[in-house]
C-alpha atoms as a PDB file:
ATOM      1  CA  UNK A   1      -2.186  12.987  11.250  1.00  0.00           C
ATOM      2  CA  UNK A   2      -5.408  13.177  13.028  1.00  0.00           C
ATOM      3  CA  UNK A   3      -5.567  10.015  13.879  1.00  0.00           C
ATOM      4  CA  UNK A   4      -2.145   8.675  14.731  1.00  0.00           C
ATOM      5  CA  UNK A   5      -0.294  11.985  15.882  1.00  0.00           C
ATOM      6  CA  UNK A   6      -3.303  14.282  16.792  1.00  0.00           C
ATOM      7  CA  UNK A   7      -0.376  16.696  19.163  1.00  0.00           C
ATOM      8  CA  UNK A   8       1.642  17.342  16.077  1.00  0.00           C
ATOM      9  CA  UNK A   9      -1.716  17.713  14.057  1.00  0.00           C
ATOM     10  CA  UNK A  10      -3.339  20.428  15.792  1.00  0.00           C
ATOM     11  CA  UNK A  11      -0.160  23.044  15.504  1.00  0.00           C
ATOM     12  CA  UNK A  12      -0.668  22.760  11.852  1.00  0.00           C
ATOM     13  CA  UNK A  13      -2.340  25.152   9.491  1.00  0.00           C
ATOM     14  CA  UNK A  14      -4.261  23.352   7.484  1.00  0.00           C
ATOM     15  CA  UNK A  15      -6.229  26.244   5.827  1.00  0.00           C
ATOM     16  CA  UNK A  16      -2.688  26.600   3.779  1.00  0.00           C
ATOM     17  CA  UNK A  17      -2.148  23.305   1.348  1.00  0.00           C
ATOM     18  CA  UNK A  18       0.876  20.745   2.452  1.00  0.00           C
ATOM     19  CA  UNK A  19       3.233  20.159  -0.135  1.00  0.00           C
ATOM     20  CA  UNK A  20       4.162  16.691  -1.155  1.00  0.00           C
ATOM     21  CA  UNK A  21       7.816  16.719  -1.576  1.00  0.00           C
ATOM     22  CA  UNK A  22       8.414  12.736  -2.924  1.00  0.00           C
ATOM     23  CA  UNK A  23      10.475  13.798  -5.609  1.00  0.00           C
ATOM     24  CA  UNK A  24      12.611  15.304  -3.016  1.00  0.00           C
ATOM     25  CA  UNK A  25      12.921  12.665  -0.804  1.00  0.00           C
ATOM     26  CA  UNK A  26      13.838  10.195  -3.146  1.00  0.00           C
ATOM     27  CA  UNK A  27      16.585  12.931  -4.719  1.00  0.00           C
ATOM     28  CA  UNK A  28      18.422  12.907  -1.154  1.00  0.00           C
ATOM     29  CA  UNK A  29      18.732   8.847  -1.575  1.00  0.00           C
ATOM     30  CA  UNK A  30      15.666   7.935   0.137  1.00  0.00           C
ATOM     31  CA  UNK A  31      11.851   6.401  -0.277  1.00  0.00           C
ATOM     32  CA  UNK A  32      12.870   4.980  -3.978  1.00  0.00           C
ATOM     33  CA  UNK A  33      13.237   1.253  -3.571  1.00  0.00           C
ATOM     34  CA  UNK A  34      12.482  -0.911  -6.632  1.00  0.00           C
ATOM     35  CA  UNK A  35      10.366  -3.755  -6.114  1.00  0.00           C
ATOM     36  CA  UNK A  36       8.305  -2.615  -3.045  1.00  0.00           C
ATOM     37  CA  UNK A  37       5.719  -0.410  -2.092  1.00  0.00           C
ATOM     38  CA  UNK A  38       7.109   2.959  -0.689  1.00  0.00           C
ATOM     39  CA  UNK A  39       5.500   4.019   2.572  1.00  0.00           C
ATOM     40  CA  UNK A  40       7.712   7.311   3.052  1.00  0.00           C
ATOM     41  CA  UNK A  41       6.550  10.275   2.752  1.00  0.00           C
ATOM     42  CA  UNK A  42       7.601  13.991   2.881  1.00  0.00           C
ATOM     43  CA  UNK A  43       5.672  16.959   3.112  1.00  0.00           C
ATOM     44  CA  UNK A  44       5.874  20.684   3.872  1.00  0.00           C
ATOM     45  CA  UNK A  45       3.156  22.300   5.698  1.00  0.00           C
ATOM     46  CA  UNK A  46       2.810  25.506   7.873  1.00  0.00           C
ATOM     47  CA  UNK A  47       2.582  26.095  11.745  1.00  0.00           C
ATOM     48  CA  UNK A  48       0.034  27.783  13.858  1.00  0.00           C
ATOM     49  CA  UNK A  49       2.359  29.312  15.624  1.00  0.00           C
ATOM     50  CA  UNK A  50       2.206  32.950  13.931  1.00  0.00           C
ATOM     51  CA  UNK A  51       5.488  32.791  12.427  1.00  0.00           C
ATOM     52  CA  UNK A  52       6.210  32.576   8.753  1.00  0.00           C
ATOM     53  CA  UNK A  53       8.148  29.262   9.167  1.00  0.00           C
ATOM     54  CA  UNK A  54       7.785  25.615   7.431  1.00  0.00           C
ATOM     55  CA  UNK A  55       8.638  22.607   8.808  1.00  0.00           C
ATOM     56  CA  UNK A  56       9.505  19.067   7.330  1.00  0.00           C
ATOM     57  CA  UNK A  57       7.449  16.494   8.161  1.00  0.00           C
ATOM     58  CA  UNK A  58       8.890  13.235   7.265  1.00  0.00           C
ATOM     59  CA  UNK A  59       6.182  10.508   7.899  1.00  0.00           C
ATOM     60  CA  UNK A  60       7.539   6.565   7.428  1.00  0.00           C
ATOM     61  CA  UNK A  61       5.127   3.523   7.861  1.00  0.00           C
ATOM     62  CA  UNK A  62       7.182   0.846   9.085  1.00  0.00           C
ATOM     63  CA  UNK A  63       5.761  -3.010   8.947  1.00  0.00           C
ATOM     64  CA  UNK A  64       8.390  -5.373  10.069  1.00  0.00           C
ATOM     65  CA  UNK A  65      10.216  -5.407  13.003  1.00  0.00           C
ATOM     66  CA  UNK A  66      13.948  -3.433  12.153  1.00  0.00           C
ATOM     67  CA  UNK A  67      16.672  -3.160  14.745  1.00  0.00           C
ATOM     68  CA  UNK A  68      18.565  -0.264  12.544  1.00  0.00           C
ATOM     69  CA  UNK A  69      15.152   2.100  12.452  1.00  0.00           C
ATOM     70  CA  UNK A  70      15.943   4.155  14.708  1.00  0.00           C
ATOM     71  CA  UNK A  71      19.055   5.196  13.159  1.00  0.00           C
ATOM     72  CA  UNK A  72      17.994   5.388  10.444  1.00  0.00           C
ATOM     73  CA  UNK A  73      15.094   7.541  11.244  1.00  0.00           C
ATOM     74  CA  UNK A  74      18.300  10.447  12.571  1.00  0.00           C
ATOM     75  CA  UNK A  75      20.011   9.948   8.748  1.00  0.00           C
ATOM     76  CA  UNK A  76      16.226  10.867   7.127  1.00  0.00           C
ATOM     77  CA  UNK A  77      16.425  13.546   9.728  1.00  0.00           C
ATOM     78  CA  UNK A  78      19.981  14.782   9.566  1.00  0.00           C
ATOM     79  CA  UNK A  79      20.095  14.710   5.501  1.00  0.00           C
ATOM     80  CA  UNK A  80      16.819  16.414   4.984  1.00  0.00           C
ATOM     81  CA  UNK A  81      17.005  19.102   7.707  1.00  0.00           C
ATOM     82  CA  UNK A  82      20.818  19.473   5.853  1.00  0.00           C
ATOM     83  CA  UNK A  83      19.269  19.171   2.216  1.00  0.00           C
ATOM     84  CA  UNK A  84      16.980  21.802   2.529  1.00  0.00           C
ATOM     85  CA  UNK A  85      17.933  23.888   5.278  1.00  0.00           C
ATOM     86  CA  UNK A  86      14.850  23.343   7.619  1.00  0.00           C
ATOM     87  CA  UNK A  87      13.286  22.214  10.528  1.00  0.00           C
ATOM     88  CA  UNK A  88      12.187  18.254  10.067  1.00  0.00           C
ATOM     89  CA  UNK A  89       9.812  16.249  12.071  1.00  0.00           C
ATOM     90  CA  UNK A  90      10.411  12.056  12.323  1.00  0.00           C
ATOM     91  CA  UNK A  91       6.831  10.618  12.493  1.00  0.00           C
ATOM     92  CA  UNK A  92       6.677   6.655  12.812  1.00  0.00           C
ATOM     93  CA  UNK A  93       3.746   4.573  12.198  1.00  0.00           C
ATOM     94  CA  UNK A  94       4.600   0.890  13.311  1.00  0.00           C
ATOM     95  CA  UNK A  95       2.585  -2.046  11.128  1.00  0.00           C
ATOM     96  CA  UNK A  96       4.227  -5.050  12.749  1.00  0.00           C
ATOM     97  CA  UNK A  97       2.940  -7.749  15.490  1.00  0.00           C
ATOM     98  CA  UNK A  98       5.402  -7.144  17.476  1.00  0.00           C
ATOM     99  CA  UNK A  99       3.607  -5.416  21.201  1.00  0.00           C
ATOM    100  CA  UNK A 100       6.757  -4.682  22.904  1.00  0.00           C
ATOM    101  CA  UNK A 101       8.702  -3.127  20.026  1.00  0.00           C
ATOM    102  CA  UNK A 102       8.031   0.158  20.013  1.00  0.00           C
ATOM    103  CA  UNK A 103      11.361   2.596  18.850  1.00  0.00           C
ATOM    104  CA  UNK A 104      11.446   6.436  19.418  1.00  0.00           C
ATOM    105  CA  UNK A 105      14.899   7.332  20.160  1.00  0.00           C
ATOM    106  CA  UNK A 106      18.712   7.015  19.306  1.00  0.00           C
ATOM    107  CA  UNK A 107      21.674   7.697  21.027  1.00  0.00           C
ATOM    108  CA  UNK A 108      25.125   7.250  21.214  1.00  0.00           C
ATOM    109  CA  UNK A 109      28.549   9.134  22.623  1.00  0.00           C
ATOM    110  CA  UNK A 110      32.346   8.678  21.313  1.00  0.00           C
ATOM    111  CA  UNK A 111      34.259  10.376  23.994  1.00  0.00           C
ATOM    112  CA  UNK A 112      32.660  13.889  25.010  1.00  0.00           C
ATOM    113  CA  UNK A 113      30.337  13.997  22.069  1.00  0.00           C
ATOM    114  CA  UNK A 114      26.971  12.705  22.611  1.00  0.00           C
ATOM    115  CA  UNK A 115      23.919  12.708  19.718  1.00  0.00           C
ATOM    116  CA  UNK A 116      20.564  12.337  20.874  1.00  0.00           C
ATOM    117  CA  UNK A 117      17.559  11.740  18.639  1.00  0.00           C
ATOM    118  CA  UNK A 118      14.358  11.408  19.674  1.00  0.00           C
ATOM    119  CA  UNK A 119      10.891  11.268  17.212  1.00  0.00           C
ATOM    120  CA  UNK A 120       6.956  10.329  17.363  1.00  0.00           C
ATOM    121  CA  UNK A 121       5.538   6.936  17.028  1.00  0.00           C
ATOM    122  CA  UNK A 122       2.275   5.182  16.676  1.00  0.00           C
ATOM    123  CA  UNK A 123       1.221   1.321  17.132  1.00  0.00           C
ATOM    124  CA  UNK A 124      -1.435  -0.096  15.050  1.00  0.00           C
ATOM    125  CA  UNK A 125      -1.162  -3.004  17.643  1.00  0.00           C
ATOM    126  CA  UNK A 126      -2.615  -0.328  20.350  1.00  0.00           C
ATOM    127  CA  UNK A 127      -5.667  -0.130  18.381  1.00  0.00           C
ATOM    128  CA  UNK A 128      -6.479  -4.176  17.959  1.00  0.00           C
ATOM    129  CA  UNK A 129      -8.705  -3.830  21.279  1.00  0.00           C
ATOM    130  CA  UNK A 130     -10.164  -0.837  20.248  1.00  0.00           C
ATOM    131  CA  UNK A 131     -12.030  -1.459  16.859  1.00  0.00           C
ATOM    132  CA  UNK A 132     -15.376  -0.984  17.672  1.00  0.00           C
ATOM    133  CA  UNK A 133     -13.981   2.903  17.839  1.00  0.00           C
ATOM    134  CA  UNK A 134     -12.199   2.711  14.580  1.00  0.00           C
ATOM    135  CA  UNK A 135     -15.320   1.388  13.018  1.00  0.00           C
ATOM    136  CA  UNK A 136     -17.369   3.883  14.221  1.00  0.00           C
ATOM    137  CA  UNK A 137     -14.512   6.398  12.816  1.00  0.00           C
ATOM    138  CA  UNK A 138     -15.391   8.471   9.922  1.00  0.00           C
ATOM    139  CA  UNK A 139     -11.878   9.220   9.484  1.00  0.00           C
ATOM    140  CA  UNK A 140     -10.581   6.732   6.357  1.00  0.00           C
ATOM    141  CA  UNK A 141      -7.484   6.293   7.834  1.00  0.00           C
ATOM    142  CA  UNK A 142      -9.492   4.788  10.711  1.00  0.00           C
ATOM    143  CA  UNK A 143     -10.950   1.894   8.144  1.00  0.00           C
ATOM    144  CA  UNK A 144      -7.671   1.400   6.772  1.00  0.00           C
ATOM    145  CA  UNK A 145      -6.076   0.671  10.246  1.00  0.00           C
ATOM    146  CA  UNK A 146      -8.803  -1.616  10.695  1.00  0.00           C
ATOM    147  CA  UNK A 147      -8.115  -3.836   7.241  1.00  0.00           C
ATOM    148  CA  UNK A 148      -4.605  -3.972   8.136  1.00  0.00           C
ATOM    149  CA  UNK A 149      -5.106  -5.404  11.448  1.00  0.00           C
ATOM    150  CA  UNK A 150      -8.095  -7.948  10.489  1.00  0.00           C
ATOM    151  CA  UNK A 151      -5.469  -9.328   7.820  1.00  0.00           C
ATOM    152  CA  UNK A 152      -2.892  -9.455  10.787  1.00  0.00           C
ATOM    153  CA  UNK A 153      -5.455 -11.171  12.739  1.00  0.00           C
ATOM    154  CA  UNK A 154      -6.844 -13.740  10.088  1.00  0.00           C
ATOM    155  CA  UNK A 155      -3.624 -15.464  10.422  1.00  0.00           C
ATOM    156  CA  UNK A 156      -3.696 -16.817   6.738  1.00  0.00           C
ATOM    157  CA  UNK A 157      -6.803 -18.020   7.303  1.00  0.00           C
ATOM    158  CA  UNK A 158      -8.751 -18.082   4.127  1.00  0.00           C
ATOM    159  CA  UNK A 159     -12.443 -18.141   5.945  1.00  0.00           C
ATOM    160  CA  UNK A 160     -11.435 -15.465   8.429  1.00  0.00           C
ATOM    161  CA  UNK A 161      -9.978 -13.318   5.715  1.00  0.00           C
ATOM    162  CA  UNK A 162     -12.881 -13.368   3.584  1.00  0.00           C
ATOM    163  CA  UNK A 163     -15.033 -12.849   6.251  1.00  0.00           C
ATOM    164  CA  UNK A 164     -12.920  -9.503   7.223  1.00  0.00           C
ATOM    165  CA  UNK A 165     -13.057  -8.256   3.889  1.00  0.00           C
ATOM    166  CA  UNK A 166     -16.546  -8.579   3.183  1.00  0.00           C
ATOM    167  CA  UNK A 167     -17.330  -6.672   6.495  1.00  0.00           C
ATOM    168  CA  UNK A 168     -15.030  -4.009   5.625  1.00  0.00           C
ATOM    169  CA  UNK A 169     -16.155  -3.737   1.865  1.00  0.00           C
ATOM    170  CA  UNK A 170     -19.939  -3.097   3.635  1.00  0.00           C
ATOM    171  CA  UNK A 171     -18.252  -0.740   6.457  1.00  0.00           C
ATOM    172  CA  UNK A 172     -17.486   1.545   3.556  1.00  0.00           C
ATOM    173  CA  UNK A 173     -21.096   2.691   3.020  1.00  0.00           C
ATOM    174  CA  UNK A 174     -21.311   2.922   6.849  1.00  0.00           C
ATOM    175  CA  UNK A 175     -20.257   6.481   6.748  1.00  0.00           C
ATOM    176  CA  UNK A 176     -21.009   9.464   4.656  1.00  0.00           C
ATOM    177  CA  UNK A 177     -18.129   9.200   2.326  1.00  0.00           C
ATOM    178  CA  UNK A 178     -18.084  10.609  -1.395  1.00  0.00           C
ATOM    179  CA  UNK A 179     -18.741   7.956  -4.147  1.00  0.00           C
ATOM    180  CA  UNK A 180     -14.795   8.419  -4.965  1.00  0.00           C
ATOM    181  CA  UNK A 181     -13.446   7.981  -1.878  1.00  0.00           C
ATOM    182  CA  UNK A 182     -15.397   4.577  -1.823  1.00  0.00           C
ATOM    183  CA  UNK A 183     -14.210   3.062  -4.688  1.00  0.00           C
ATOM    184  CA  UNK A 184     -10.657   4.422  -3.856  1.00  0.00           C
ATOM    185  CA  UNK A 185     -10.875   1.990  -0.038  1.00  0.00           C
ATOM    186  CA  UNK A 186     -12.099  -0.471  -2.570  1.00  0.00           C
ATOM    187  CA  UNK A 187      -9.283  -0.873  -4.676  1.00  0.00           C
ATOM    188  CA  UNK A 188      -6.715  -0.288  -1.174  1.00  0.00           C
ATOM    189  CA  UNK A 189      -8.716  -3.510   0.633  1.00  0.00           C
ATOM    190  CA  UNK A 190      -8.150  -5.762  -2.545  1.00  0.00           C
ATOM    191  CA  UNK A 191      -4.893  -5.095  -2.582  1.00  0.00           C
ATOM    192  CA  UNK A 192      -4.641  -5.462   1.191  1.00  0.00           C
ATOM    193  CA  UNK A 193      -6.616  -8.725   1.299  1.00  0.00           C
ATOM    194  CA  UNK A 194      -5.386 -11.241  -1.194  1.00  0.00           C
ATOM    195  CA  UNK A 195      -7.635 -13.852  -1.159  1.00  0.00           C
ATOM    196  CA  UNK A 196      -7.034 -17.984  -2.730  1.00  0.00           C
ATOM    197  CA  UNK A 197      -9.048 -17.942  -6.226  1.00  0.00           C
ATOM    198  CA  UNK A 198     -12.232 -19.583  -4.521  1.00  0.00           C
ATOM    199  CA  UNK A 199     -12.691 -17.308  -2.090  1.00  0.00           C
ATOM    200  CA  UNK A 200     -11.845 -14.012  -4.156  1.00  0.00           C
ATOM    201  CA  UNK A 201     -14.625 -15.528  -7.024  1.00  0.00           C
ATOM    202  CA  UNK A 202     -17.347 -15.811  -3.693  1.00  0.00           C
ATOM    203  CA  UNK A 203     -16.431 -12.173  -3.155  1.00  0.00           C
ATOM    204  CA  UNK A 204     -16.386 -10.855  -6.654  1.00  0.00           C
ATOM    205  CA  UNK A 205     -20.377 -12.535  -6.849  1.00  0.00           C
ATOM    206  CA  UNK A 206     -21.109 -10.951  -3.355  1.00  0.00           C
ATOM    207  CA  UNK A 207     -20.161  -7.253  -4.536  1.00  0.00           C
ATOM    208  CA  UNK A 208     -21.790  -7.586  -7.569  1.00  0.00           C
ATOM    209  CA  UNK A 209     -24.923  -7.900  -5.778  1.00  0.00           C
ATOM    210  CA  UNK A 210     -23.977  -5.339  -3.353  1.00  0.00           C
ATOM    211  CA  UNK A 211     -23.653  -3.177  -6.141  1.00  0.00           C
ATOM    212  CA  UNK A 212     -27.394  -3.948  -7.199  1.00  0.00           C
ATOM    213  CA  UNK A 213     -28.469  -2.965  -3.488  1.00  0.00           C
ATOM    214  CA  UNK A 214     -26.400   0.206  -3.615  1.00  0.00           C
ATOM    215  CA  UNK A 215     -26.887   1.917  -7.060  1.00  0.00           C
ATOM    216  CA  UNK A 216     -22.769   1.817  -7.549  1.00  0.00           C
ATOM    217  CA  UNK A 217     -20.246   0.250 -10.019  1.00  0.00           C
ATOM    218  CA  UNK A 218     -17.175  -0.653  -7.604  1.00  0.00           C
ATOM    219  CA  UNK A 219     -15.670  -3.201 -10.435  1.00  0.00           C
ATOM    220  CA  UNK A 220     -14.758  -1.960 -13.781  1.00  0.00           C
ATOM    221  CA  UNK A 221     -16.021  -3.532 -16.973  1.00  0.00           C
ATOM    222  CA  UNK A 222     -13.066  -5.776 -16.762  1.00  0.00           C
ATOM    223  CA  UNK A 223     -13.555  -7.121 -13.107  1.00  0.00           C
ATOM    224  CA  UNK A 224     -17.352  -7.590 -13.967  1.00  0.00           C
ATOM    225  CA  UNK A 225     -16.543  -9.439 -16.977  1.00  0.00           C
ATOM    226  CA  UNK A 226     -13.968 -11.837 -15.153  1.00  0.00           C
ATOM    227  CA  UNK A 227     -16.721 -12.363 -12.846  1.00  0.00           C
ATOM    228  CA  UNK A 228     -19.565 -13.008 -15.620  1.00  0.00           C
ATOM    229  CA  UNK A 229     -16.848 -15.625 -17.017  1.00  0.00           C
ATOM    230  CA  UNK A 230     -15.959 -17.483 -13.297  1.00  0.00           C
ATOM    231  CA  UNK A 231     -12.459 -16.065 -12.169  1.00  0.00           C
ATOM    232  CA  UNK A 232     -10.542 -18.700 -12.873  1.00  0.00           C
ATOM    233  CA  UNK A 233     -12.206 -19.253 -16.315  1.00  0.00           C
ATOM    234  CA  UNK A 234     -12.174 -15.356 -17.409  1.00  0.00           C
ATOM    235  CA  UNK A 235      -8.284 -15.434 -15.723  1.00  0.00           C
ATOM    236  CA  UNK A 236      -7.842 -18.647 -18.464  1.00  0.00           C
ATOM    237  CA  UNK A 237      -9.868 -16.521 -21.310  1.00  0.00           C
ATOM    238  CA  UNK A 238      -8.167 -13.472 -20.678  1.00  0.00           C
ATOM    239  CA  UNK A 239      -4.857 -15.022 -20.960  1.00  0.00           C
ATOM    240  CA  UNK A 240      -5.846 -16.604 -24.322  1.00  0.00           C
ATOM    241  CA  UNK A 241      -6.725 -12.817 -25.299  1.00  0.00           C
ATOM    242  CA  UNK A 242      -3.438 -11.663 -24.037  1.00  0.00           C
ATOM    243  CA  UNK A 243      -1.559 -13.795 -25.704  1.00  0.00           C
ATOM    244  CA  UNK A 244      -3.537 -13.491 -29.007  1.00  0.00           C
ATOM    245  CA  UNK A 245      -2.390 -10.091 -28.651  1.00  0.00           C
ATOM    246  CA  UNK A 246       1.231 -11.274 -28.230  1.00  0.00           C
ATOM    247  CA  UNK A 247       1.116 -12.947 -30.682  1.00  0.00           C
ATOM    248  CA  UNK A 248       0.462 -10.533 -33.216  1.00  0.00           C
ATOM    249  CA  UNK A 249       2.771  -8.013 -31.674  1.00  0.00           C
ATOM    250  CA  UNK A 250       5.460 -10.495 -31.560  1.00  0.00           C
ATOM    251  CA  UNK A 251       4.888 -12.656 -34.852  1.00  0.00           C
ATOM    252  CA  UNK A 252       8.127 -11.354 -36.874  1.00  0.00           C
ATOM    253  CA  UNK A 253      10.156 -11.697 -33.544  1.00  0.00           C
ATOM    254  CA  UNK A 254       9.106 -15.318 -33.459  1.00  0.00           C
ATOM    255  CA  UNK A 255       5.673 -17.305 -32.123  1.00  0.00           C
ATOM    256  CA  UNK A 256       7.481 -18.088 -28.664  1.00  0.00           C
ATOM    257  CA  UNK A 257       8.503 -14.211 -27.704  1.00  0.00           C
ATOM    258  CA  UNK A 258       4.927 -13.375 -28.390  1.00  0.00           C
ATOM    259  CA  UNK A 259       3.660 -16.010 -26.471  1.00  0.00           C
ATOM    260  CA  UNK A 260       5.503 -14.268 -23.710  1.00  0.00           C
ATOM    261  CA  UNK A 261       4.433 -10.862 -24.534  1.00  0.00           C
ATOM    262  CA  UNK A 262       1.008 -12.291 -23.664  1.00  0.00           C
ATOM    263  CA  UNK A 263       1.275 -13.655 -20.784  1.00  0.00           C
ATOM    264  CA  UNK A 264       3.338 -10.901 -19.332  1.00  0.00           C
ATOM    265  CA  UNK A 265       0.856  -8.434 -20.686  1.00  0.00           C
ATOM    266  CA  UNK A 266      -1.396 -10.000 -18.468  1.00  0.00           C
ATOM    267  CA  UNK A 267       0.671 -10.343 -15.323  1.00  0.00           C
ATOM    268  CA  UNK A 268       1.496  -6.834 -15.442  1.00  0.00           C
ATOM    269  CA  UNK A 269      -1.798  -5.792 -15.475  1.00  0.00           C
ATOM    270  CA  UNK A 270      -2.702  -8.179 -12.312  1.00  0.00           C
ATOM    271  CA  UNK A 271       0.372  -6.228 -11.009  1.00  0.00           C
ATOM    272  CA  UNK A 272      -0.651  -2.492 -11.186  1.00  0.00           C
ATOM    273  CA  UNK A 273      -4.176  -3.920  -9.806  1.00  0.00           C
ATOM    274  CA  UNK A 274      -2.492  -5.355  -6.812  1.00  0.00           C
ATOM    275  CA  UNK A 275       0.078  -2.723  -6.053  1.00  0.00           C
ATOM    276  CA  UNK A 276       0.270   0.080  -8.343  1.00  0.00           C
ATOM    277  CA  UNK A 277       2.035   1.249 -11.265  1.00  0.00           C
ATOM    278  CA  UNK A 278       5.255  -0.696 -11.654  1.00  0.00           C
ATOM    279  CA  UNK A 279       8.761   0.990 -12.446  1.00  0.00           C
ATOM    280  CA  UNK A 280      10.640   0.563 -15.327  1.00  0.00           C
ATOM    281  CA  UNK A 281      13.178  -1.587 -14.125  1.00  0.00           C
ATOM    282  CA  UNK A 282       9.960  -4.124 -13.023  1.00  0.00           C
ATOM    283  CA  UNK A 283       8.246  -3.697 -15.939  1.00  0.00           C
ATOM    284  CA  UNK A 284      11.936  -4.406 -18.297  1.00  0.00           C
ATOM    285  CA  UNK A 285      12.067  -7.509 -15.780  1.00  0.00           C
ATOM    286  CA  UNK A 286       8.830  -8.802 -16.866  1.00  0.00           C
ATOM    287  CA  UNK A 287       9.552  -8.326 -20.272  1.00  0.00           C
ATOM    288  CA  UNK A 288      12.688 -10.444 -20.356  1.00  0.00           C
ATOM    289  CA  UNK A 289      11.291 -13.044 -18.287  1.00  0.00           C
ATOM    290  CA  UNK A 290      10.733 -16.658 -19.579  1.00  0.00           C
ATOM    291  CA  UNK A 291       7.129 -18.285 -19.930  1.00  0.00           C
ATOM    292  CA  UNK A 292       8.226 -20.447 -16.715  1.00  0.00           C
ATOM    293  CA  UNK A 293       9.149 -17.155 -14.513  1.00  0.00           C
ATOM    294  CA  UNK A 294       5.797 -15.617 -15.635  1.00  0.00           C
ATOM    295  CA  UNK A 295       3.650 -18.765 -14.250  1.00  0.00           C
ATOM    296  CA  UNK A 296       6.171 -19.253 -11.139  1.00  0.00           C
ATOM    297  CA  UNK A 297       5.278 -15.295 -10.456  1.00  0.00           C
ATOM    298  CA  UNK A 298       1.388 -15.786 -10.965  1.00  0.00           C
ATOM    299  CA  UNK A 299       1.064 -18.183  -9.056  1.00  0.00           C
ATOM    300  CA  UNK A 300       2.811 -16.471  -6.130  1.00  0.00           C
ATOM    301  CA  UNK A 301       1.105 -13.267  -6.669  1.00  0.00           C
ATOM    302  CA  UNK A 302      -2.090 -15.092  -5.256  1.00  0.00           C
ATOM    303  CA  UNK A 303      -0.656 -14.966  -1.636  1.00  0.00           C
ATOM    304  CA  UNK A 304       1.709 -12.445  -1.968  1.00  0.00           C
ATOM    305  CA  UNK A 305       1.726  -8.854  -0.166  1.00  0.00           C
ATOM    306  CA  UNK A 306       4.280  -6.510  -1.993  1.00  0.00           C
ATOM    307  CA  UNK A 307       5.979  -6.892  -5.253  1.00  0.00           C
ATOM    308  CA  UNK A 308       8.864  -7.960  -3.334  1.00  0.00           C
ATOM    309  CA  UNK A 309       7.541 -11.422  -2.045  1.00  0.00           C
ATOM    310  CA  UNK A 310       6.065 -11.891  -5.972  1.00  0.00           C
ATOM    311  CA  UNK A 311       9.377 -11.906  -7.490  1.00  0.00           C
ATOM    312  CA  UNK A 312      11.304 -13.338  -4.409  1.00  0.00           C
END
């Protein structure tokens, strides 16, 4: 809020804790789409204004160009405000590459009625000529702005992305943040920057001897171990331990179901790593798969930015 909608920021009490109302959101219809990561978000907070009133704030990141956002930025705003009997605020924060799309308003007339909608918006894209200021930023929201638009920038580019996310991984002990909030940007520019299995084994060696230098475990056990192995050789060796696993789990169901149970075992957890904890219809879909949908899936999880484009 700070950083991307500082007017709305500043009328808000924040000596009194927002309220994350998620649950909410998703029970009037919205912000629970399988298969993606959800962006929305919905939270109650207090004004400055002296008055014993809450407003709505219903913040959506949006990172692809979509002609229907706008309306559908007045249904968020029209079903909460009627859900819950309050005052809601629309806050945008546009992800795309797109300079000249910018959306903030929605209107239409049939006859003699006339609705018009207007709400907030911020470009990352306003930012991409100012990051010397968002590195300098101690705000974290600031560094995240910045991975997203290095990745934007890189193009694909393998060289250019590893170079961004080595210079963000060492921008996060620019500032004076707590060891947890570290780690946390850690784990959010891994999944942010997907990198081919070369490059991502380069980085992997590189923090480990960052880590050295700094007196702080940023991989768990797990990661160091894959590392210790090679990446592609502890990705082969902990796929033969997954599926020994399987295998015992699955041995009265049959040798080729456990089989599965390995591998998928082991996809799933490459999954939550990536892009969180997976739903239950995701997780039902990886148990059912076959041993060909598991490698096709793997191997497109390598380039892949949301769950969506694994499984698509």
């Amino acid at each position: 809020m700070r950083l991307f909608f500082p007017t709305s920021c500043s009328k808000i009490n924040w000596s009194i804790r927002p309220r994350f109302r998620d649950k909410e959101l998703a029970a009037v219809g919205f912000g629970d789409a399988s298969n993606i990561m959800v962006a929305d978000k919905l939270i109650e907070v207090r004004l400055l204004n002296g008055q014993a009133q809450w407003i709505l704030i219903h913040i959506e990141v949006q990172a692809q160009y979509d002609a229907a956002l706008a309306q559908r930025m007045f249904d968020y705003n029209y079903h909460i405000s009627n859900q819950y009997g309050k005052p809601v605020s629309s806050l945008v924060l546009l992800a795309d590459e797109n300079p000249a799309w910018n959306p903030h308003h929605f209107h239409y007339e049939a006859l003699e009625t006339v609705t018009d909608f207007s709400f907030a918006t911020a470009k990352l894209q306003n930012y991409a000529n100012r990051t010397e200021e968002l590195m300098a930023s101690d705000n974290p929201f600031a560094w995240v702005a910045l991975a997203h638009l290095r990745t934007q920038q890189a193009r694909h580019d393998p060289d250019k992305l590893y170079a961004a996310k080595w210079q963000l991984t060492k921008l996060l002990f620019q500032h004076r943040w707590t060891k947890r909030r570290i780690i946390v940007l850690f784990k959010v520019i891994n999944w942010m920057i997907a990198l081919p299995t070369p490059h991502q084994e380069r980085y992997w060696q590189a923090v480990l001897r960052f880590e050295k230098e700094r007196k702080m475990e940023l991989l768990n056990p797990l990661e160091q171990w894959f590392v210790d192995q090679g990446w592609e050789k502890g990705l082969k060796k902990g796929m033969a331990q997954g599926l020994e696993k399987g295998l015992e789990k699955g041995l009265e169901q049959g040798l080729e179901q456990g089989r599965n149970e390995g591998a998928a075992a082991l996809l799933e957890w490459q999954l939550e790593r990536r892009f969180g904890p997976l739903s239950q219809p995701t997780q039902r879909k990886l148990a059912k798969a076959s041993m060909e949908q598991l490698r096709a899936w793997s191997e497109a999880l390598i380039d892949a930015q949301s769950l969506k484009q694994v499984f698509k």
